[in-house]
Each structure stands twice: as C-alpha cells, then as structure tokens.
N, C-alpha and C. Protein backbone atom coordinates (compact mmCIF):
# COMPACT_ATOMS: atom_id res chain seq x y z
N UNK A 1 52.71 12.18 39.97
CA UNK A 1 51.66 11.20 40.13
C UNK A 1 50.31 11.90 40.12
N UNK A 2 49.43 11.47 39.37
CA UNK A 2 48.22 11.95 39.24
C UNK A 2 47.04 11.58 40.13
N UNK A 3 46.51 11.94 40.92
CA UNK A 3 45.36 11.70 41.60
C UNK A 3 44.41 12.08 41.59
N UNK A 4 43.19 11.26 41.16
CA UNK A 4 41.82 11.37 41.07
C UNK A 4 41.21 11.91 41.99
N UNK A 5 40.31 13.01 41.75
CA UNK A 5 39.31 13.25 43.21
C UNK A 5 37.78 12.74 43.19
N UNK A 6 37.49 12.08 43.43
CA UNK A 6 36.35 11.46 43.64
C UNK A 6 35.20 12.49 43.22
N UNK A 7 33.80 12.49 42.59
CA UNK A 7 32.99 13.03 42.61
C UNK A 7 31.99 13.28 43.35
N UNK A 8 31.59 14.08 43.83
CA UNK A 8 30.23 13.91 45.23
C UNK A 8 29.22 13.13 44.45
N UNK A 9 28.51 12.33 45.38
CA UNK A 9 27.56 11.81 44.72
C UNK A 9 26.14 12.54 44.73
N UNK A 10 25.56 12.65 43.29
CA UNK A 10 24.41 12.75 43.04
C UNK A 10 23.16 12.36 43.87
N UNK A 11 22.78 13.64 43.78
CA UNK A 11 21.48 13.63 44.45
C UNK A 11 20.32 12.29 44.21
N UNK A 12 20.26 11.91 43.08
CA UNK A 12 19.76 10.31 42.88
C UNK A 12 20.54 9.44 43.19
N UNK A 13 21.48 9.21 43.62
CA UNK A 13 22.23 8.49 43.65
C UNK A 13 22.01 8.28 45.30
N UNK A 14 22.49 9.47 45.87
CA UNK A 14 22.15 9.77 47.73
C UNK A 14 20.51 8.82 47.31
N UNK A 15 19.39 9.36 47.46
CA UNK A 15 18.24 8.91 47.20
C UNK A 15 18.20 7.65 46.96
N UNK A 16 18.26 6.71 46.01
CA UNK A 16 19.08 5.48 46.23
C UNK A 16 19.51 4.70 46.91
N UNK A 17 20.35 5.03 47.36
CA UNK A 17 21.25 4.63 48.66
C UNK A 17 20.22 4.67 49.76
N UNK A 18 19.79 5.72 50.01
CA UNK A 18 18.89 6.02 51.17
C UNK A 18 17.82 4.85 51.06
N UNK A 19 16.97 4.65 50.19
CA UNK A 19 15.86 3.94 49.83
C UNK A 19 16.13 2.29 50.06
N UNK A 20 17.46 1.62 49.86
CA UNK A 20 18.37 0.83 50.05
C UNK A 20 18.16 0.14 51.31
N UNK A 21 18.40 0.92 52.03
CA UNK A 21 18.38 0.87 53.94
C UNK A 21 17.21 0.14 54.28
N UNK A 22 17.37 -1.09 55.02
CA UNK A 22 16.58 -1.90 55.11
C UNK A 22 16.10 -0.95 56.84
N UNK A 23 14.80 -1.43 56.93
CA UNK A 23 14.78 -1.31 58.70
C UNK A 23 14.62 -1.94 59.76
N UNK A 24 15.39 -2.02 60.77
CA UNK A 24 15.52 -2.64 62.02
C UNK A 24 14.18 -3.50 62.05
N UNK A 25 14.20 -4.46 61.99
CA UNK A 25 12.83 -5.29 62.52
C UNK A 25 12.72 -6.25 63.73
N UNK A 26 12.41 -6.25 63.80
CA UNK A 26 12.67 -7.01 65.31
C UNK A 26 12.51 -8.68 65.06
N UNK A 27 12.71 -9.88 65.36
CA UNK A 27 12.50 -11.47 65.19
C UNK A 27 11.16 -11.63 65.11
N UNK A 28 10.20 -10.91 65.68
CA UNK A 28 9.07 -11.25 65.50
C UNK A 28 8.21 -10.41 64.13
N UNK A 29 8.51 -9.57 64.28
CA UNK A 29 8.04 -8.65 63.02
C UNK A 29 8.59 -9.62 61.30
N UNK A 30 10.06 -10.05 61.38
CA UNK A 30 10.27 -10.95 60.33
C UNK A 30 9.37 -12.06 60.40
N UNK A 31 9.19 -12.71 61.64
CA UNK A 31 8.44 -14.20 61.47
C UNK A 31 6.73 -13.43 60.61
N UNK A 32 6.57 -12.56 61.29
CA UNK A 32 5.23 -12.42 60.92
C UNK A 32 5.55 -11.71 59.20
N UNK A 33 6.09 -10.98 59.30
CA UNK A 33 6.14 -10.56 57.70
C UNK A 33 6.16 -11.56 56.94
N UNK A 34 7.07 -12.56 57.05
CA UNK A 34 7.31 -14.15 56.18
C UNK A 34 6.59 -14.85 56.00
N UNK A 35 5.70 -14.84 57.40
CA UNK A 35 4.54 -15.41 56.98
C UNK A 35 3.06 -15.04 56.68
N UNK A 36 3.06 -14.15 56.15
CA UNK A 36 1.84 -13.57 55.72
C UNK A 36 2.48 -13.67 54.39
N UNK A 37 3.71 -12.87 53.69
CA UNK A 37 3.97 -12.60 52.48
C UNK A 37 4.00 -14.27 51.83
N UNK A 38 3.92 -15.19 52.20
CA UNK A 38 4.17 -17.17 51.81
C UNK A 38 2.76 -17.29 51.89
N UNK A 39 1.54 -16.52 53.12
CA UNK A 39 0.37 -17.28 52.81
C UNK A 39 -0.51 -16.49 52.00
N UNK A 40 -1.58 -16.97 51.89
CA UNK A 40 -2.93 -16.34 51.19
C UNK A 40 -3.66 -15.45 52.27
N UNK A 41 -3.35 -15.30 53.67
CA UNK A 41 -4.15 -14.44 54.16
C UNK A 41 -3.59 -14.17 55.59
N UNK A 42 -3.85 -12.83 55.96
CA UNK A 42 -3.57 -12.93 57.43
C UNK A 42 -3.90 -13.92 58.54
N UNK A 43 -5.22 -14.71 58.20
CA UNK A 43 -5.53 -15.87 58.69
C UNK A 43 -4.59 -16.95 58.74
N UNK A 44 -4.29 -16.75 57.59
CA UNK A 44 -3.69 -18.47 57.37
C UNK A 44 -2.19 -17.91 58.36
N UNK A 45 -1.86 -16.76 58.41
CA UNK A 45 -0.01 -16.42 59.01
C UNK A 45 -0.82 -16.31 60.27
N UNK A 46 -1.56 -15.87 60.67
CA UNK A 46 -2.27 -16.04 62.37
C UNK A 46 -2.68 -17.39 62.89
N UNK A 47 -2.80 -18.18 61.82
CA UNK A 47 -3.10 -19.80 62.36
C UNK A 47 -1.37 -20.15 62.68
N UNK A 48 -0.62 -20.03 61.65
CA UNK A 48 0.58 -20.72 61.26
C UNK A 48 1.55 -20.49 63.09
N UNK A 49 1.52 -18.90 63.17
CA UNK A 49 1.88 -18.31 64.30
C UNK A 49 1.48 -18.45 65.40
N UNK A 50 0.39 -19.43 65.24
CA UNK A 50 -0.34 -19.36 66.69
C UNK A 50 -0.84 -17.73 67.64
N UNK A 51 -1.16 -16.95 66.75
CA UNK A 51 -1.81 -15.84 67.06
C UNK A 51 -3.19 -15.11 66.29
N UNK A 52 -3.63 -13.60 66.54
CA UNK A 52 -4.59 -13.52 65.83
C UNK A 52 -4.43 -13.27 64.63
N UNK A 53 -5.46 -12.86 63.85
CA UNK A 53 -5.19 -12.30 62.67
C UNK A 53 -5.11 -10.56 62.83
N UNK A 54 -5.58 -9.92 64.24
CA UNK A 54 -5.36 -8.28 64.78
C UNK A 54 -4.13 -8.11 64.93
N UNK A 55 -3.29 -9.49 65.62
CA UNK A 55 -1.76 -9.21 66.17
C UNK A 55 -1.34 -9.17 64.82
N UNK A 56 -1.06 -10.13 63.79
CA UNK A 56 -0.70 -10.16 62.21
C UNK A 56 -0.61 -8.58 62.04
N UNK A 57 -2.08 -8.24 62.02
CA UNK A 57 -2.25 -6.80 61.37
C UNK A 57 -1.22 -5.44 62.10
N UNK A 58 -1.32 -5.77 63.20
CA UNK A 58 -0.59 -4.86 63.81
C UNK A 58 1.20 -4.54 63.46
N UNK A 59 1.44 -6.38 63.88
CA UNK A 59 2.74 -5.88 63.00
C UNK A 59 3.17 -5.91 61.64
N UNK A 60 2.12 -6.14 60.71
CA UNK A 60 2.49 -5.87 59.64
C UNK A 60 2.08 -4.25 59.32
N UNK A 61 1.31 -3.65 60.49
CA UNK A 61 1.42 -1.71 60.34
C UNK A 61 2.66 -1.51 60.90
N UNK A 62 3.10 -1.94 61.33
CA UNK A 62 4.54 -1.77 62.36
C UNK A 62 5.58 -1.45 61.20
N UNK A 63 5.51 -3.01 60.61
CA UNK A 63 6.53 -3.22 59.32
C UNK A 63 6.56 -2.05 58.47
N UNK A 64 5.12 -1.78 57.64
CA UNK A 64 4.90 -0.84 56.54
C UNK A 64 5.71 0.67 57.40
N UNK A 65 4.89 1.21 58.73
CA UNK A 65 5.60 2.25 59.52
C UNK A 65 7.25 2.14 58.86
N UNK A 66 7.92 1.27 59.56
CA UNK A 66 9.56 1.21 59.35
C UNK A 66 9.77 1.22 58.01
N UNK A 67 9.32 0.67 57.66
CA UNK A 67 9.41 1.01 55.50
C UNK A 67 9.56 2.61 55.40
N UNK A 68 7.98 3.09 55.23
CA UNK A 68 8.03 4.56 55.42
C UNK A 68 8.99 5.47 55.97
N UNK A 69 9.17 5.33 56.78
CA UNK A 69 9.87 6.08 57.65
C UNK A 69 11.38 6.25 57.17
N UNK A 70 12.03 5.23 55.96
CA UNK A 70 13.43 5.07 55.60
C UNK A 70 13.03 5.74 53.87
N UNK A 71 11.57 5.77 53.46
CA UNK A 71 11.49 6.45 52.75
C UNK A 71 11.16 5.87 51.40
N UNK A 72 10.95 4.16 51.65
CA UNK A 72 10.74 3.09 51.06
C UNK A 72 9.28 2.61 51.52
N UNK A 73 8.38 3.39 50.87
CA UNK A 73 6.79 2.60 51.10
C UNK A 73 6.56 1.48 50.85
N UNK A 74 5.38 0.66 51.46
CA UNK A 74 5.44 -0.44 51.14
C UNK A 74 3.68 -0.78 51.46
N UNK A 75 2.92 -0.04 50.60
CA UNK A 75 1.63 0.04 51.13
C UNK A 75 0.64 -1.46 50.21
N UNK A 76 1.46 -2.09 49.73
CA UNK A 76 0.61 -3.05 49.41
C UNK A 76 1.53 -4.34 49.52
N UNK A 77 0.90 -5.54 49.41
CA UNK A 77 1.32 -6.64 49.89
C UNK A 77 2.48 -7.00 48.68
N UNK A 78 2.37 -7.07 47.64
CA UNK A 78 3.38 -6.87 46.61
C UNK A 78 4.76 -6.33 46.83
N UNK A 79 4.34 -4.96 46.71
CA UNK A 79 5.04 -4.03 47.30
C UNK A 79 5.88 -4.40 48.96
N UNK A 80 5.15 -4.56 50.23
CA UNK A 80 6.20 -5.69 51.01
C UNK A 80 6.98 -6.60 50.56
N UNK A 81 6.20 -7.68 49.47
CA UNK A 81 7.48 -8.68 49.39
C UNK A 81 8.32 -8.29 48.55
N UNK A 82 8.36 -7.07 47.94
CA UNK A 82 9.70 -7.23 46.84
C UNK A 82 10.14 -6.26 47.79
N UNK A 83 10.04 -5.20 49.24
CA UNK A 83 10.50 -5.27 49.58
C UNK A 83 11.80 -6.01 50.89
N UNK A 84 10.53 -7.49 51.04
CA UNK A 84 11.36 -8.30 51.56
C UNK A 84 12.74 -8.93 51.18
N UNK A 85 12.13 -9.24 49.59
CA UNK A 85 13.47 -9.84 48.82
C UNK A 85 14.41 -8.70 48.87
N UNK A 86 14.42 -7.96 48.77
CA UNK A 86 15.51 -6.75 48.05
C UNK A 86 16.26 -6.43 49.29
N UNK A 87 15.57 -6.77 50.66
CA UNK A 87 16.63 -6.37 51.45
C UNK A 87 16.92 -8.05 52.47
N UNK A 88 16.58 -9.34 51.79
CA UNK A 88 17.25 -10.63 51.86
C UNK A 88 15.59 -11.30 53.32
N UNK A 89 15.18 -10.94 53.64
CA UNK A 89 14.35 -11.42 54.48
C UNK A 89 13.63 -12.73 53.24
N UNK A 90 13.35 -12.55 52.69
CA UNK A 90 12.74 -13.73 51.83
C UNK A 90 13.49 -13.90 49.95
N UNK A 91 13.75 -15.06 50.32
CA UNK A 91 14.55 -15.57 49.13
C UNK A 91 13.82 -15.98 47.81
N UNK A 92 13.49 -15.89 46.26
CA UNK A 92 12.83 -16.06 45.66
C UNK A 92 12.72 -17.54 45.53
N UNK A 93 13.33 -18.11 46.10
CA UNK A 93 13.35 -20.07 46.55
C UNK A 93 12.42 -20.09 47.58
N UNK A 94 12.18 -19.08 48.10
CA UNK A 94 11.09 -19.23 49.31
C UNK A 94 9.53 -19.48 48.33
N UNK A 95 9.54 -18.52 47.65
CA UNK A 95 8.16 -18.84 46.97
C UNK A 95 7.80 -19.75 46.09
C-alpha cells in the first residue's frame, strides 16, 4: 500500500493562512466598525450609536491595532471593509 506524505507548506502559503486570521473584537468594536463602514462619516456611526465621534475614533484605532498586529493592515476605510467582509462581520447584502 502506498502512502502519500504530505508536503510542508510553503512559506506563502503559511503567510496566507496567517493573514486569514481574523481578530478577536470585542461586541462593541463590531457594532462600531459596522457602523461607520455603512455610514458616510464617523458622525453619522456616533449619532447612530449614541456616542461621540472621539469614542468612534478610538475604536476604530483599536480595530486597525488588531488588524496590524495579525499582520493584515487595514489603514484605510476601504481597506477595513474588505477587511470586514473577508472575515464575515459585514455581508455584501449589507451594502
């Protein structure tokens, strides 16, 4: 009987995978990500939330932080929502 041995995976491949890894966010960090990435402005997700538009800002540095940190930047607002979609926080039916 012949048995296959698996190949290690490639260094792009590891990389990949790694980049993949969504990060821990906490219930409030999603509400606020969702709703900034649906409105036109931190205003409008600080009205929606019933908070400021500083608290907004804060956790959306929070958010970008945990992005970074898994090795997946996310330094522009674009850039957040396709990383929202890609790891299921916002559905392209959402927009």
């Amino acid at each position: 009987m012949h048995t296959e041995q698996l190949a290690p995976m490639k260094p792009a491949i590891l990389a990949m995978t790694e980049r993949r890894r969504a990060p821990r966010l906490s219930n409030r960090e999603l509400e606020v990500l969702r709703a900034w990435v649906l409105t036109d402005s931190k205003q409008a997700a600080a009205s929606q939330l019933f908070i400021t538009p500083a608290t907004v800002n804060t956790h959306i540095t929070r958010i970008r932080t945990k992005y970074a940190d898994l090795g997946r930047p996310a330094t522009t607002k674009a850039t957040l929502l396709a990383r929202a979609i890609q790891d299921g926080v916002i559905n392209l039916d959402d927009l």
